[in-house]
Protein backbone atom coordinates (compact mmCIF):
# COMPACT_ATOMS: atom_id res chain seq x y z
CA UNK A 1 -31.53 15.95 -17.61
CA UNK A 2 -31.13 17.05 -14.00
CA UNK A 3 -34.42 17.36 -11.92
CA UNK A 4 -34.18 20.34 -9.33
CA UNK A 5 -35.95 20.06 -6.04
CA UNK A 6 -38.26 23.71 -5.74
CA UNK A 7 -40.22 24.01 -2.23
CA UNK A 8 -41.58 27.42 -2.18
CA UNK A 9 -41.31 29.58 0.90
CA UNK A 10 -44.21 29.19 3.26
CA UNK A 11 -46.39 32.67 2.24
CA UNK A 12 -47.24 32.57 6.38
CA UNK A 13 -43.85 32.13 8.15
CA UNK A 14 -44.01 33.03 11.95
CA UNK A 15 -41.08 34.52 13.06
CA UNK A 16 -39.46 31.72 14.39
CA UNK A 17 -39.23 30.12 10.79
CA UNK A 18 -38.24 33.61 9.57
CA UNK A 19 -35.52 34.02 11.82
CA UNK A 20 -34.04 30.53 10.95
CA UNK A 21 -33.29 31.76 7.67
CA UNK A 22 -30.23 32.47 7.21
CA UNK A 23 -28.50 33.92 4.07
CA UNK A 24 -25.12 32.02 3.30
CA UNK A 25 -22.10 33.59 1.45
CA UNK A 26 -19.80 31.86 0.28
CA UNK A 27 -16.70 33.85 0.25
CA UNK A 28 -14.05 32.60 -1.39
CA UNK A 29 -10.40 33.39 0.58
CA UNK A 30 -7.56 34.30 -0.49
CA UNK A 31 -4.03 31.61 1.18
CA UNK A 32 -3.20 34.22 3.12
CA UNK A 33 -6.76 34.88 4.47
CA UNK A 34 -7.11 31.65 4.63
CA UNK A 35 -4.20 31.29 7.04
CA UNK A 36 -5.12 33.87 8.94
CA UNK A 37 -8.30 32.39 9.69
CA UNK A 38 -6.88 28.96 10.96
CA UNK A 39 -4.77 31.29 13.61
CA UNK A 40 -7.36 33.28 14.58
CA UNK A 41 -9.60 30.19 15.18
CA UNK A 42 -6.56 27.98 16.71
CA UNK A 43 -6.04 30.98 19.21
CA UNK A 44 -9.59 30.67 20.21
CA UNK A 45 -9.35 26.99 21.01
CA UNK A 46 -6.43 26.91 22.63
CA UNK A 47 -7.44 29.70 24.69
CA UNK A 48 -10.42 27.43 25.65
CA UNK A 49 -8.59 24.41 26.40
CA UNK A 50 -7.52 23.41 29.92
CA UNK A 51 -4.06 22.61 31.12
CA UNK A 52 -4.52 19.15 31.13
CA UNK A 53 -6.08 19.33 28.12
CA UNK A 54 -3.41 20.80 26.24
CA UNK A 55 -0.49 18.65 27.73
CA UNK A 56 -2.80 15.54 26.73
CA UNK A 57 -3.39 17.10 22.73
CA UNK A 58 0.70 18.23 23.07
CA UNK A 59 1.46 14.31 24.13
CA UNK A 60 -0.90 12.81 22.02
CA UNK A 61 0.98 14.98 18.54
CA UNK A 62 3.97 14.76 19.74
CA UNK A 63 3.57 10.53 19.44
CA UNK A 64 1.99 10.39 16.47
CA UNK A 65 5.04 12.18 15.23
CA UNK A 66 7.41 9.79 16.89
CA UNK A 67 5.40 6.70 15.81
CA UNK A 68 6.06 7.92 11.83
CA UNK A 69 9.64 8.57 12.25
CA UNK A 70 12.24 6.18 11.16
CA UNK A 71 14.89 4.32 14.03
CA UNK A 72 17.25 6.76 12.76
CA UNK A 73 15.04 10.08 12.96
CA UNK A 74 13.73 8.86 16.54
CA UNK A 75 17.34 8.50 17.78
CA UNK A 76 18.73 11.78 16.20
CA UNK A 77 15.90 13.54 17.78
CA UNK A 78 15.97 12.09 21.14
CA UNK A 79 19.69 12.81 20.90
CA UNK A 80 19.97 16.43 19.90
CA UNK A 81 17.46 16.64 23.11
CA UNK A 82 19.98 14.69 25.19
CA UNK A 83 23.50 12.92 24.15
CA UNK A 84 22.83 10.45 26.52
CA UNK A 85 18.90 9.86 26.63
CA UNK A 86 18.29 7.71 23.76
CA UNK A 87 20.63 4.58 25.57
CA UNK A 88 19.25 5.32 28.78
CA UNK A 89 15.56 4.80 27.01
CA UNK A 90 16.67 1.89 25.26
CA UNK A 91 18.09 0.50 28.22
CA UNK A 92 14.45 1.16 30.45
CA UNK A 93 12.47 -0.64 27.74
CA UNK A 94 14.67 -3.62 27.40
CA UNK A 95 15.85 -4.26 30.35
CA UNK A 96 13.58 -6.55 32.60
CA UNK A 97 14.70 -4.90 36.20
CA UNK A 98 14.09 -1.51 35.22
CA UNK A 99 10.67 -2.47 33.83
CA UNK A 100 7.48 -2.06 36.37
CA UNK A 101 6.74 -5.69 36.88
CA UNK A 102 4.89 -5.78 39.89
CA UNK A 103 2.94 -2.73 38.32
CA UNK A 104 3.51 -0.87 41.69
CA UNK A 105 5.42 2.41 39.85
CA UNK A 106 8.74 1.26 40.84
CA UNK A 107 8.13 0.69 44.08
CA UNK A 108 9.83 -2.05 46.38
């Protein structure tokens, strides 16, 4: 057997607890509502969101992507943005002279 919790409202409120209250409904919505919703709400935020904030969320997706592809799925997609990007890449991350060393961005 369940116990339930009862508190009875406070017979002498002031307004300030009175105007706390708050009545919830739960309304249940449909997919397509549902949907709706998210776009309306997305619109909203992205609306609020800086420039640098939204290159910085864009960056940060777009690399968790990347970081779940496969080899293959990474170099198709780097190569249907460019033919000849994905070698070029590979050859800045493996190849010590093109790599920052001195940490002074590239700079002699």
């Amino acid at each position: 057997m369940t116990k339930k919790l009862f508190i009875p409202a406070n017979p002498d409120a002031t307004n300030s607890e009175l105007d706390a209250k708050k009545i919830v409904n739960n309304v249940e919505l449909t997919s397509l509502q549902r949907d709706e919703l998210i776009d309306q709400y997305v619109e909203i935020v992205v609306d609020n969101m800086s420039e640098e904030s939204l290159i910085l969320y864009a960056q940060e997706q777009l690399k968790s992507y990347y970081t779940k592809c496969t080899n293959s799925d990474l170099k198709g997609d780097i190569e249907e943005y460019d033919e000849e990007l994905y070698d070029e890449l590979v050859d800045n991350v493996t190849n010590e002279t093109v790599l920052d060393t001195n940490n002074n961005g590239g700079k002699f």
